[in-house]
C-alpha atoms as a PDB file:
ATOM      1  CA  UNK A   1     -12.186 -79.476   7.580  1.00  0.00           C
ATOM      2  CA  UNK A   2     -15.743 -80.566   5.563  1.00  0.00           C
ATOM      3  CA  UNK A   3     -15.599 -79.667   2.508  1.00  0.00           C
ATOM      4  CA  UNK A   4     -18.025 -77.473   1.301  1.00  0.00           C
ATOM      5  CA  UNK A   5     -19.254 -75.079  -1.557  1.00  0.00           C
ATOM      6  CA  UNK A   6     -18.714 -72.109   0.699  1.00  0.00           C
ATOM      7  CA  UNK A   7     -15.297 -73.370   1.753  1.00  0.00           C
ATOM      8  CA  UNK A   8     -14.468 -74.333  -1.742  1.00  0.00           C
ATOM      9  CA  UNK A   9     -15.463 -70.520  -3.295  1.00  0.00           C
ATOM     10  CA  UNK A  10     -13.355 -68.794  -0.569  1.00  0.00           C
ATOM     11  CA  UNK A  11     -10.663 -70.785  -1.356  1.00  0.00           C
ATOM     12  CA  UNK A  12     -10.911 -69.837  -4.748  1.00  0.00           C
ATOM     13  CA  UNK A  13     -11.296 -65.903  -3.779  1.00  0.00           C
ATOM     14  CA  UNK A  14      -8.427 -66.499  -1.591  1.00  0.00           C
ATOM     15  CA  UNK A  15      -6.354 -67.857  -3.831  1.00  0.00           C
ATOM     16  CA  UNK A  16      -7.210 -65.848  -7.052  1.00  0.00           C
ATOM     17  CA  UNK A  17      -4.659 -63.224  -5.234  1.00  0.00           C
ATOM     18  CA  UNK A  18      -2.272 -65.441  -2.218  1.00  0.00           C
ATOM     19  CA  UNK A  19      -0.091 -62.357  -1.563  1.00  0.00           C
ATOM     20  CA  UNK A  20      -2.578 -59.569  -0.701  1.00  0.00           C
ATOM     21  CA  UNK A  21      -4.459 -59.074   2.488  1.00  0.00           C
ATOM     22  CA  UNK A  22      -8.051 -60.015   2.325  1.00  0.00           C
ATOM     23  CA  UNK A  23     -11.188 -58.118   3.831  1.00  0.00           C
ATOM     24  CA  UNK A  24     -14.057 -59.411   5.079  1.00  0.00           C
ATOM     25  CA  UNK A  25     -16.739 -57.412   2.680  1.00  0.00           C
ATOM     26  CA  UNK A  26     -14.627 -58.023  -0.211  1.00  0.00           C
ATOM     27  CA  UNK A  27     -14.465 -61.751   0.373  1.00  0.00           C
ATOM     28  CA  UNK A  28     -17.699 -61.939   0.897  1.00  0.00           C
ATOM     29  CA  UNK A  29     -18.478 -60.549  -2.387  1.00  0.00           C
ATOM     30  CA  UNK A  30     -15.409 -61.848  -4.392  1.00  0.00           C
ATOM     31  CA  UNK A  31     -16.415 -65.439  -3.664  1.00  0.00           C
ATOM     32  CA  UNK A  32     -20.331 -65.047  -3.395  1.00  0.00           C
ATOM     33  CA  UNK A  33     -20.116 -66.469   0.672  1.00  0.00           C
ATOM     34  CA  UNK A  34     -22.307 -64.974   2.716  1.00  0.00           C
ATOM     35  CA  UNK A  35     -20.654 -63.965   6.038  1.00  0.00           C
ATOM     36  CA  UNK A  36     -23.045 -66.119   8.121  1.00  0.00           C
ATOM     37  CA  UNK A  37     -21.032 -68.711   6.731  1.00  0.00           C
ATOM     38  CA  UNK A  38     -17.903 -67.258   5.559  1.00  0.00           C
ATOM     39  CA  UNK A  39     -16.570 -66.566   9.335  1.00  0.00           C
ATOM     40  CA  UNK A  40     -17.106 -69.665  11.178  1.00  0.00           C
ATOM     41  CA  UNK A  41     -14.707 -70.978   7.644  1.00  0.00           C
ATOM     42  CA  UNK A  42     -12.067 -68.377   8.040  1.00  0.00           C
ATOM     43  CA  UNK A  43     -11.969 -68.743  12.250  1.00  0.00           C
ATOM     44  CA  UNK A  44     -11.220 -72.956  11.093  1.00  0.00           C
ATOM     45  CA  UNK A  45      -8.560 -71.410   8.582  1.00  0.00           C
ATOM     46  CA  UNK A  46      -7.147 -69.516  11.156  1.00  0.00           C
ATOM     47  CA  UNK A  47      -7.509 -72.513  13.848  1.00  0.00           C
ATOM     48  CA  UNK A  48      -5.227 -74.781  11.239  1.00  0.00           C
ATOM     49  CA  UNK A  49      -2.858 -72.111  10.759  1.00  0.00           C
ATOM     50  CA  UNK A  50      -3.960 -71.472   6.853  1.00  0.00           C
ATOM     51  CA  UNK A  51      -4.209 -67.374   7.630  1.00  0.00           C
ATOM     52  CA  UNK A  52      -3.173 -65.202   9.788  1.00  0.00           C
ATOM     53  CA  UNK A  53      -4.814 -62.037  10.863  1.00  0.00           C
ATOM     54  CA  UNK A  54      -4.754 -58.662  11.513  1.00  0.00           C
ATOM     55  CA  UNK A  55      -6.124 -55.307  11.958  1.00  0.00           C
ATOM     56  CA  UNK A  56      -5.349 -52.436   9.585  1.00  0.00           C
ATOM     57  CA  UNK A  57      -3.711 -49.419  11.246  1.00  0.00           C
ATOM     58  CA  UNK A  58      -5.217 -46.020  12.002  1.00  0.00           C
ATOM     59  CA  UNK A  59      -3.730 -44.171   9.626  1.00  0.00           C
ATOM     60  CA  UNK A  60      -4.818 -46.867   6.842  1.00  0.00           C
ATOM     61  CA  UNK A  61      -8.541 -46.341   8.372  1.00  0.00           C
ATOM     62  CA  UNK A  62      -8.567 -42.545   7.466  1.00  0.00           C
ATOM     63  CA  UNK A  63     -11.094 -41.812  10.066  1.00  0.00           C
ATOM     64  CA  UNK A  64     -13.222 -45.344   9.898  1.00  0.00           C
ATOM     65  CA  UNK A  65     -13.054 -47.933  12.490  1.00  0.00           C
ATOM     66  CA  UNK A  66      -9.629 -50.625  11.495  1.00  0.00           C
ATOM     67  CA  UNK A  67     -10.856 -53.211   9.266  1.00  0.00           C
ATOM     68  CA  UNK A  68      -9.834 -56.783  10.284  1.00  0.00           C
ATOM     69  CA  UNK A  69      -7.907 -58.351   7.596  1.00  0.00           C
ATOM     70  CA  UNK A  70      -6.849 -61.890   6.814  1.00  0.00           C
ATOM     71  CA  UNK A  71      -3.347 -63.066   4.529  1.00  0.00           C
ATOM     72  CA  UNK A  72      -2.669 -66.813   3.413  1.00  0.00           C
ATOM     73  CA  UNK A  73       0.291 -68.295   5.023  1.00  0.00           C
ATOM     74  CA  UNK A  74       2.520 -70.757   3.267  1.00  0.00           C
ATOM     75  CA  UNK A  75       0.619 -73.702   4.477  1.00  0.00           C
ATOM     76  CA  UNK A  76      -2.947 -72.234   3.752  1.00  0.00           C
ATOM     77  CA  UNK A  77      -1.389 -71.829   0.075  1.00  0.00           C
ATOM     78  CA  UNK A  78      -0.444 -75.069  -0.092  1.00  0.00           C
ATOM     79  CA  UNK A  79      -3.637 -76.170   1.529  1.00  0.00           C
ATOM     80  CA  UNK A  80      -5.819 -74.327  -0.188  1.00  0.00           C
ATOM     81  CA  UNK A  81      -4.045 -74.827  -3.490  1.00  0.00           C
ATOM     82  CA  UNK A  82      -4.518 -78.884  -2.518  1.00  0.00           C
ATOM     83  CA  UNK A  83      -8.174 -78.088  -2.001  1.00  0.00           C
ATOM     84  CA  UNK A  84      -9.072 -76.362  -4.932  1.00  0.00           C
ATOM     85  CA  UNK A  85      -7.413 -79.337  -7.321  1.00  0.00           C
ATOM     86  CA  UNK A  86      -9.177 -81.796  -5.889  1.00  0.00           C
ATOM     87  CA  UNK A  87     -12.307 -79.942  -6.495  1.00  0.00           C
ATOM     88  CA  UNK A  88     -11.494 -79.223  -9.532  1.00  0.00           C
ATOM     89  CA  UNK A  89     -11.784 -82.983  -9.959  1.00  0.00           C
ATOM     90  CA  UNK A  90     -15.178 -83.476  -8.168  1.00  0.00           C
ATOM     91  CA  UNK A  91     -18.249 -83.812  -9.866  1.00  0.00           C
ATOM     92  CA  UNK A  92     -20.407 -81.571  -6.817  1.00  0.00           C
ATOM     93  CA  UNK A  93     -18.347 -78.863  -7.827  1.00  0.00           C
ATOM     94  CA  UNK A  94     -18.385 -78.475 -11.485  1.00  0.00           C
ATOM     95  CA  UNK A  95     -20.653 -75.671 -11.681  1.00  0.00           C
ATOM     96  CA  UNK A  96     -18.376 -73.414  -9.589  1.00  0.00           C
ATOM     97  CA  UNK A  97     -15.671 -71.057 -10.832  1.00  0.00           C
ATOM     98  CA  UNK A  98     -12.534 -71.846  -9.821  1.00  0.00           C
ATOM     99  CA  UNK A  99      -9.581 -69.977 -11.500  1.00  0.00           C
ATOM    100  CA  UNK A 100      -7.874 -69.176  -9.087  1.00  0.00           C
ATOM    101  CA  UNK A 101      -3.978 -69.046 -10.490  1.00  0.00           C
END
C-alpha cells in the first residue's frame, strides 16, 4: 500500500485507540481525512486484512440507520504500528501529528 499523508493520519487516528471500534464520521474528523479519500484507504485495510468490519446493531442505532464500523485486527496493529514508526522517521511527514500510543 502507497504511502501517503492520508494513509499515514488514519493510521495515527486508528491507532491513538487499537481496541475500540471506529466510525466513519469520527475518523474522518479524528485524523483530518476527508472521506473522498479516507474509504478507498480503509476498503485496502480491509483488502490486507488490517480491519475488520461491521455494522452496529439496531438497538445500538436507537432509531437511526446502523452505522458501519471498522476495529484493527492484530495484524493491522502490527501493521499500522510498523507504519507509523517509519514515518515517524521520514522527513515528508514531520509536520504531522502522530502520537498515537
Amino acid at each position: 500500500m502507497r504511502v501517503t499523508h492520508a494513509l499515514v493520519q488514519l493510521a495515527a487516528a486508528l491507532m491513538a485507540a487499537p481496541e475500540d471500534r471506529h466510525w466513519g464520521y469520527r475518523l474522518s474528523r479524528a485524523s483530518g481525512v476527508r472521506s473522498g479519500a479516507m474509504y478507498p484507504r480503509l476498503t485496502q485495510m480491509l483488502a490486507e486484512g488490517w480491519l475488520e468490519d461491521g455494522w452496529e446493531s439496531v438497538e445500538e442505532a436507537g432509531g437511526r440507520p446502523p452505522r458501519r464500523y471498522y476495529t484493527l485486527t492484530g495484524k493491522g496493529k502490527a501493521e499500522l504500528g510498523a507504519l507509523l514508526e517509519r514515518a515517524a522517521a521520514d522527513e515528508r511527514f514531520r509536520g504531522l501529528r502522530l502520537g498515537w500510543a
